[in-house]
C-alpha atoms as a PDB file:
ATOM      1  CA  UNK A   1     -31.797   6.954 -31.523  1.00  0.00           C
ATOM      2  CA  UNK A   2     -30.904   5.524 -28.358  1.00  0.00           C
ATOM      3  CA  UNK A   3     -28.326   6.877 -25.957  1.00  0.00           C
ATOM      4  CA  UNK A   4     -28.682   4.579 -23.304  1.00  0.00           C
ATOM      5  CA  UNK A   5     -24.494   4.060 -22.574  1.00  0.00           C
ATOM      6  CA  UNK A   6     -23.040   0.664 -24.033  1.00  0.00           C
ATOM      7  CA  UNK A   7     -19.634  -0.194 -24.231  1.00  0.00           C
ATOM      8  CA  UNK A   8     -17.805  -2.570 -25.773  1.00  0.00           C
ATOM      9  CA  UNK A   9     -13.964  -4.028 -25.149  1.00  0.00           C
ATOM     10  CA  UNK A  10     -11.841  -3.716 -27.986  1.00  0.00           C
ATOM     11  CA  UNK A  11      -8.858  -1.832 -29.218  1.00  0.00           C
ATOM     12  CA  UNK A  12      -8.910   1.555 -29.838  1.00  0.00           C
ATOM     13  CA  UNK A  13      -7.419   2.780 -32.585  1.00  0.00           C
ATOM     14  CA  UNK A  14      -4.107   3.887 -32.144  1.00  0.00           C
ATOM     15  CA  UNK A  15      -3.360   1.744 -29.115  1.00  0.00           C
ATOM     16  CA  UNK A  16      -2.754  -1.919 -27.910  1.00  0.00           C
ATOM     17  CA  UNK A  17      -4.479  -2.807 -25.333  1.00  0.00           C
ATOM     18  CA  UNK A  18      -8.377  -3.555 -25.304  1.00  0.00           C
ATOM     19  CA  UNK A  19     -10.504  -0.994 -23.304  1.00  0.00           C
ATOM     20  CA  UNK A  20     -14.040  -0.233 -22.997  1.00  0.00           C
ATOM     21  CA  UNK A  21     -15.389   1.900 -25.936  1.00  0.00           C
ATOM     22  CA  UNK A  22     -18.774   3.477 -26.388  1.00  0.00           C
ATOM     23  CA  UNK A  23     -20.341   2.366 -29.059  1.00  0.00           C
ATOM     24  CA  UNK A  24     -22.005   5.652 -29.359  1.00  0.00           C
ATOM     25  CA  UNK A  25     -19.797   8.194 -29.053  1.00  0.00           C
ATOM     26  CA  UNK A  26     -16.027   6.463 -29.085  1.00  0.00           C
ATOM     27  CA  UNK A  27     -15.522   7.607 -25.231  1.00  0.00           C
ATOM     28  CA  UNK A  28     -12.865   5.200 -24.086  1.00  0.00           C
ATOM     29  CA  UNK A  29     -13.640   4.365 -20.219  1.00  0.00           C
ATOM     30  CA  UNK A  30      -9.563   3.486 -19.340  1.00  0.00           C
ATOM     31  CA  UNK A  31      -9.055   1.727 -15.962  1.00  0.00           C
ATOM     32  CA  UNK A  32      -6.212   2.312 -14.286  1.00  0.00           C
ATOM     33  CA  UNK A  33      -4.225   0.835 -10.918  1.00  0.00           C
ATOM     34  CA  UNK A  34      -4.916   1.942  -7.783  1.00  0.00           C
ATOM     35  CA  UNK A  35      -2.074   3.808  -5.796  1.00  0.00           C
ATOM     36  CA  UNK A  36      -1.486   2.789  -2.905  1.00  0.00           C
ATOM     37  CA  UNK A  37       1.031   5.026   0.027  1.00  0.00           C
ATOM     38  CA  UNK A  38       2.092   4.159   3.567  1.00  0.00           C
ATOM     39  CA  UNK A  39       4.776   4.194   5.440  1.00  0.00           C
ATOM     40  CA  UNK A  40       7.444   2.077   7.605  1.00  0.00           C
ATOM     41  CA  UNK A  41       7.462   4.837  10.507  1.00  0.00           C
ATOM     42  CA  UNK A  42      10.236   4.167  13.631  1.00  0.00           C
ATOM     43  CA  UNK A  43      10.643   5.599  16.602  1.00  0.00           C
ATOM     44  CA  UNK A  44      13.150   5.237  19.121  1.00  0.00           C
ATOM     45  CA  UNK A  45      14.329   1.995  17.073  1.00  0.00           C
ATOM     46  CA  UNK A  46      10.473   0.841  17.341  1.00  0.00           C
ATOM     47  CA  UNK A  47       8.083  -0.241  14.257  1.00  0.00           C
ATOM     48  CA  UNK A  48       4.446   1.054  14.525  1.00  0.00           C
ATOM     49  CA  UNK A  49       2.240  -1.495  13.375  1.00  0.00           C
ATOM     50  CA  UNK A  50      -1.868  -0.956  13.104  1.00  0.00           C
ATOM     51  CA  UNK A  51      -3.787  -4.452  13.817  1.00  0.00           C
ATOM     52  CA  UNK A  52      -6.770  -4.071  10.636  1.00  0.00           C
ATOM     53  CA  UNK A  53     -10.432  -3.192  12.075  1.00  0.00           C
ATOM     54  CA  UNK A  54     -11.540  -3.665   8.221  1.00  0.00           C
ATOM     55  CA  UNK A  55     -11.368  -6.763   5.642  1.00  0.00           C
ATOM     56  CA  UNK A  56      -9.508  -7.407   3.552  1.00  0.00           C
ATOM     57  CA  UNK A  57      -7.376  -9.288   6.507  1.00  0.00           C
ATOM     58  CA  UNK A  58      -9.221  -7.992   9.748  1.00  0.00           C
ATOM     59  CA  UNK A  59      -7.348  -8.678  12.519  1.00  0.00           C
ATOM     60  CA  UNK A  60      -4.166  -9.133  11.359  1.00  0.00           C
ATOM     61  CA  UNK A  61      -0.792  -6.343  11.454  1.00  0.00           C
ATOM     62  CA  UNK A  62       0.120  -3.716   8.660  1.00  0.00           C
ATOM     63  CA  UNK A  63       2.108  -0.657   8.355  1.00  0.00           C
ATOM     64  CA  UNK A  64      -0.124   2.636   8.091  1.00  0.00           C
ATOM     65  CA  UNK A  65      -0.933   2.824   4.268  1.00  0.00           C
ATOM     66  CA  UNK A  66      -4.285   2.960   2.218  1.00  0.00           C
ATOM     67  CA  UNK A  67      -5.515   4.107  -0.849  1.00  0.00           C
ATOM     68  CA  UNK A  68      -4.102   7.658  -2.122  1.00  0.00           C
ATOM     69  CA  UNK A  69      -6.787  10.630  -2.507  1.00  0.00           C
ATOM     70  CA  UNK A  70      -7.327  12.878  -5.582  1.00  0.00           C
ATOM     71  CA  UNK A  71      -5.538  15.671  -4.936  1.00  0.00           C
ATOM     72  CA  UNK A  72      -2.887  15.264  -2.805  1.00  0.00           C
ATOM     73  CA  UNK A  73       1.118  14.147  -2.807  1.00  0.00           C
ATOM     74  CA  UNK A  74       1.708  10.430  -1.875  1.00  0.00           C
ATOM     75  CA  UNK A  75       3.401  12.396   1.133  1.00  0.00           C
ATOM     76  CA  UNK A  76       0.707  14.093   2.296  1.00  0.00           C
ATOM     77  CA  UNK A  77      -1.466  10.345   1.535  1.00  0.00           C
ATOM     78  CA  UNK A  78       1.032   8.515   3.390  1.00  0.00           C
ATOM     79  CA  UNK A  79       0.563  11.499   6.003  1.00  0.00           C
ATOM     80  CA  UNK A  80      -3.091  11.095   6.048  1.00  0.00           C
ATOM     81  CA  UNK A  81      -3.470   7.413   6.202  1.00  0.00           C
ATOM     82  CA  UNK A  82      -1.057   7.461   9.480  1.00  0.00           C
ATOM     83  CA  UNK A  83      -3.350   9.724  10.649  1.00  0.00           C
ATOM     84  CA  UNK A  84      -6.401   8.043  10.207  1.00  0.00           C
ATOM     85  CA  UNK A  85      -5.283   4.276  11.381  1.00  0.00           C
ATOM     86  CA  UNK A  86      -2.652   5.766  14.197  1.00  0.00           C
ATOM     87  CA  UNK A  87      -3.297   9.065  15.035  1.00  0.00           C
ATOM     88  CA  UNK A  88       0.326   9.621  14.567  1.00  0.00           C
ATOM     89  CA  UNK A  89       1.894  12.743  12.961  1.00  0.00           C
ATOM     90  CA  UNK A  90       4.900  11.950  10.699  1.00  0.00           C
ATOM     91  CA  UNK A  91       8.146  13.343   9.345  1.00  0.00           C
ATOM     92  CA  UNK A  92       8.797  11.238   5.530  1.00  0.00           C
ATOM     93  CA  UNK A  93      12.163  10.896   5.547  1.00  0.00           C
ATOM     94  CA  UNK A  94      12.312   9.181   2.314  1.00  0.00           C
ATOM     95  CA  UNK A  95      10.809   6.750  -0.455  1.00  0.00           C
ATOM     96  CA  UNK A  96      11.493   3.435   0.175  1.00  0.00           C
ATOM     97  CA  UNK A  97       9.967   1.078  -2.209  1.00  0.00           C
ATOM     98  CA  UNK A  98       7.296   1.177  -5.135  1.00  0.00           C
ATOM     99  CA  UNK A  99       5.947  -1.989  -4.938  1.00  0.00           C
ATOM    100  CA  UNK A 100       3.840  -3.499  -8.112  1.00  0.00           C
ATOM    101  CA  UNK A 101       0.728  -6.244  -7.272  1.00  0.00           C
ATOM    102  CA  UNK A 102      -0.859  -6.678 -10.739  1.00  0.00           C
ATOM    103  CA  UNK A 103      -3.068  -9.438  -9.548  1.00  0.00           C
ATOM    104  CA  UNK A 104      -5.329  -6.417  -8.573  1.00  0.00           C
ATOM    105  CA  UNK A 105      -3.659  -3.789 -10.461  1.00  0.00           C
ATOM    106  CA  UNK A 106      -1.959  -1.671  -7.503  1.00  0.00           C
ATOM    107  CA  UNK A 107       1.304   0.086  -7.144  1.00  0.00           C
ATOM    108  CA  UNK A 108       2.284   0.800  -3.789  1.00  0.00           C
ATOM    109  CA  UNK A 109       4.461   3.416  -2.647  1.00  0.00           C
ATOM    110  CA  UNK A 110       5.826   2.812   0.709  1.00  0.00           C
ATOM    111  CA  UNK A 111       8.369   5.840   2.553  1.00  0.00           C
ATOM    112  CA  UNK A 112      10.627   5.470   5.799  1.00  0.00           C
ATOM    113  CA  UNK A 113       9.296   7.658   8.187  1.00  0.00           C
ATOM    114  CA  UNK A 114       9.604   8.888  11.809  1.00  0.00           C
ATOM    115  CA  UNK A 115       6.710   9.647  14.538  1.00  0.00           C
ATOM    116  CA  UNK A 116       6.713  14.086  14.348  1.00  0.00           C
ATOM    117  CA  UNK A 117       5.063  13.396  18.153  1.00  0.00           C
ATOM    118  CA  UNK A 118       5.350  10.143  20.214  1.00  0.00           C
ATOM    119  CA  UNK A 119       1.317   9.490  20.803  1.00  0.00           C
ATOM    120  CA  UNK A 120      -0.299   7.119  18.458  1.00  0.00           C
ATOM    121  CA  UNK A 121      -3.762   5.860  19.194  1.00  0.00           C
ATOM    122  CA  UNK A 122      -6.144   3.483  16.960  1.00  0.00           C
ATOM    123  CA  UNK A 123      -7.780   5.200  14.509  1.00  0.00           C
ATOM    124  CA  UNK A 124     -11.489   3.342  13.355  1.00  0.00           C
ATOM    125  CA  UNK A 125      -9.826   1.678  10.717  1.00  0.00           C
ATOM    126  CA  UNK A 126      -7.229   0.036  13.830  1.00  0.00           C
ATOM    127  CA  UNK A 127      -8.271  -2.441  16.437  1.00  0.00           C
ATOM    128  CA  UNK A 128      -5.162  -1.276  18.010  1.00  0.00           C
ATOM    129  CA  UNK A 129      -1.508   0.637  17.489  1.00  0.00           C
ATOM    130  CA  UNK A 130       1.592  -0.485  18.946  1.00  0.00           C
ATOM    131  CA  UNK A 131       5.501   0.343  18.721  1.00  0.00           C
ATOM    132  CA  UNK A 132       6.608  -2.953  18.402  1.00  0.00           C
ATOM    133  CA  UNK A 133      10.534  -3.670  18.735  1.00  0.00           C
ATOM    134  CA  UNK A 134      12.387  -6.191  15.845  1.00  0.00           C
ATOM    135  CA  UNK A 135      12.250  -9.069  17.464  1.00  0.00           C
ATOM    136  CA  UNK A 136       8.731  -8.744  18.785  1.00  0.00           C
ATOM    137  CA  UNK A 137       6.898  -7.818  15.075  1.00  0.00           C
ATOM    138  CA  UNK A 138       4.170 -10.318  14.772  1.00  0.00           C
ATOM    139  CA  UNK A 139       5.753 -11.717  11.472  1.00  0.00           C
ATOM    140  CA  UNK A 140       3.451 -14.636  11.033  1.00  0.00           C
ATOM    141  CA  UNK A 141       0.015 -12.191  12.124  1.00  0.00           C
ATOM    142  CA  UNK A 142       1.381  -9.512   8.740  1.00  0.00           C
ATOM    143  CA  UNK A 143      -1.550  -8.928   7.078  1.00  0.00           C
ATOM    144  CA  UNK A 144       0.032  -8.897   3.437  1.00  0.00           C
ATOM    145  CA  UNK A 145       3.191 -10.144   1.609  1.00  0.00           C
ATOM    146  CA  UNK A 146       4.087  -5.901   0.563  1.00  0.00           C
ATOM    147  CA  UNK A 147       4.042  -5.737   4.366  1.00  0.00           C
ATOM    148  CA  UNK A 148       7.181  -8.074   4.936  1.00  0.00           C
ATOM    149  CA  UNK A 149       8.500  -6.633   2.420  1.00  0.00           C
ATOM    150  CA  UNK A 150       8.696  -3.280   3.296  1.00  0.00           C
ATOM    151  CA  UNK A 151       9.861  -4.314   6.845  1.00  0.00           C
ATOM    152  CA  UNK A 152      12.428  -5.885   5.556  1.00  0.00           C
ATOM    153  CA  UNK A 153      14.013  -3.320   3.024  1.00  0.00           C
ATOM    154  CA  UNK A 154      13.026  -1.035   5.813  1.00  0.00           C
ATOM    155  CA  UNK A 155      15.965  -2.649   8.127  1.00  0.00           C
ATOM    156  CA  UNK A 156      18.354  -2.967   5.127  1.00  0.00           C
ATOM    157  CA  UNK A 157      18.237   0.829   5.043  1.00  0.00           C
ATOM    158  CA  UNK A 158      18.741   1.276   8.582  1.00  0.00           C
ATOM    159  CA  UNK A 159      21.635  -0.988   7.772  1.00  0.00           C
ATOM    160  CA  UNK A 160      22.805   1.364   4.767  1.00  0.00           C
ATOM    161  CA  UNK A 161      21.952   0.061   1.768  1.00  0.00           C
ATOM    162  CA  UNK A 162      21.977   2.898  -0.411  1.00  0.00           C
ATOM    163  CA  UNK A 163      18.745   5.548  -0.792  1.00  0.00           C
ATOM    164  CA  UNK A 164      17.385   4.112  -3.573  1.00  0.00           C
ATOM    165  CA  UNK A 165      13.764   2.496  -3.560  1.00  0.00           C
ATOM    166  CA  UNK A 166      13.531  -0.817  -3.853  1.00  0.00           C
ATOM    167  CA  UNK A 167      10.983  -3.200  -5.233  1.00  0.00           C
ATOM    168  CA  UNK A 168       9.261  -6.199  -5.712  1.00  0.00           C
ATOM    169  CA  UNK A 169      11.677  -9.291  -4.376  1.00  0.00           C
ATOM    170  CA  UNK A 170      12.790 -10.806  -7.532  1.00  0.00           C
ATOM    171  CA  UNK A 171       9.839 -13.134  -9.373  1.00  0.00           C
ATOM    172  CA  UNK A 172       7.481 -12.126  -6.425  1.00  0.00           C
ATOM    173  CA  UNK A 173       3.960 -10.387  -7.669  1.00  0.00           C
ATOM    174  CA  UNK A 174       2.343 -10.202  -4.312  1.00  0.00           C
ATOM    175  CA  UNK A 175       0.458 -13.433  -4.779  1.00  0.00           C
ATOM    176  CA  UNK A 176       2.027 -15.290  -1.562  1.00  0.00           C
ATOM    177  CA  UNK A 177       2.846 -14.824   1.848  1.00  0.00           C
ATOM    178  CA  UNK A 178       6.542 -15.685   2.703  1.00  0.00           C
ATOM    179  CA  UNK A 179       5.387 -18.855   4.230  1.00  0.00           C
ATOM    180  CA  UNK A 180       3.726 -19.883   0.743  1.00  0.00           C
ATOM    181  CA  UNK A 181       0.676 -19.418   1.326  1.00  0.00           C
ATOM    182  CA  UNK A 182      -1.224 -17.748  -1.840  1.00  0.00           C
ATOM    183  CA  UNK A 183      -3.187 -14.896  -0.285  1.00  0.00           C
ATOM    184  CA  UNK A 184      -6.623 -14.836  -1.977  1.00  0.00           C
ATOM    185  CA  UNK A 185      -7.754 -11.344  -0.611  1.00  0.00           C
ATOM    186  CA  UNK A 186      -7.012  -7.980  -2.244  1.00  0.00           C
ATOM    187  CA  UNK A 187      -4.362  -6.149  -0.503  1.00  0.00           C
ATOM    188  CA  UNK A 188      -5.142  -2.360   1.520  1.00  0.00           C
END
């Protein structure tokens, strides 16, 4: 008999949503979202911002954040990734914001953080690393609409909304920049 895998979508029994199932054995192959962590890290009333070295969106300004390692707390992810694009060491103060893009099935978790140490230097996933004050953040150059967000809900809790996380804007998926422009690239 031949045990070459094959899979077929369909429901498994006892559940709702189609999946691939071996059509051997039974194994059901479940895909899950990605997890995303980063962080909106100030210091001195300063935003760092990393300028992309990689696609999707080379060239253009993001908070440190990335894809979140087996193994590890989204603290110690949003840790890592900070360290890898900024060479910056971080104290997470808090969560901000889980953030849903089902377009390409991610969940982000975004925390407020501060620098730990002052020096921050491009990491090889960075063209560059700057502390970049309010009025000066590249708005226009963000590299993806969960970026503006988090900015944003990042000054309303400097302001004082209360510590809880917020979201998604109401009716926004992720699918458009603020300016309306649908972004056809997958986000981190």
């Amino acid at each position: 008999m031949d045990k070459t895998p094959s899979f077929s979508l369909r429901i498994p029994e006892g559940d709702g949503v189609a999946h691939k199932v071996c059509d051997h054995c039974g194994f059901v192959a479940y895909e899950n979202p990605k997890i995303v962590v980063g962080s909106v890290v100030r210091h001195e009333g300063r935003v760092l911002l990393c300028r992309r070295a990689i696609e999707p969106r080379r060239g253009f300004w993001t908070i440190p954040a990335g894809y979140m390692e087996l193994n590890e707390t989204p603290e110690e992810g949003a840790r890592r990734e900070a360290r890898e694009e900024a060479g910056a060491d971080l104290a997470i103060e808090r969560l901000l914001a889980v953030y849903s893009v089902p377009r390409i099935s991610q969940v982000q978790l975004i925390f407020r953080a501060a620098l730990a140490d002052p020096r921050i230097e491009a990491g090889v996933e960075s063209l560059e690393v700057r502390l970049f004050e309010w009025h000066e953040i590249p708005w226009n150059d963000l590299a993806f609409p969960s970026v503006h967000w988090a900015l944003n809900h990042d000054r309303e809790a400097e302001d004082g909304a209360p510590p809880v996380p917020f979201g998604n804007p109401a009716g926004d998926v992720g699918d458009r920049m603020p300016d309306g422009r649908m972004l056809a690239t997958d986000e981190f």
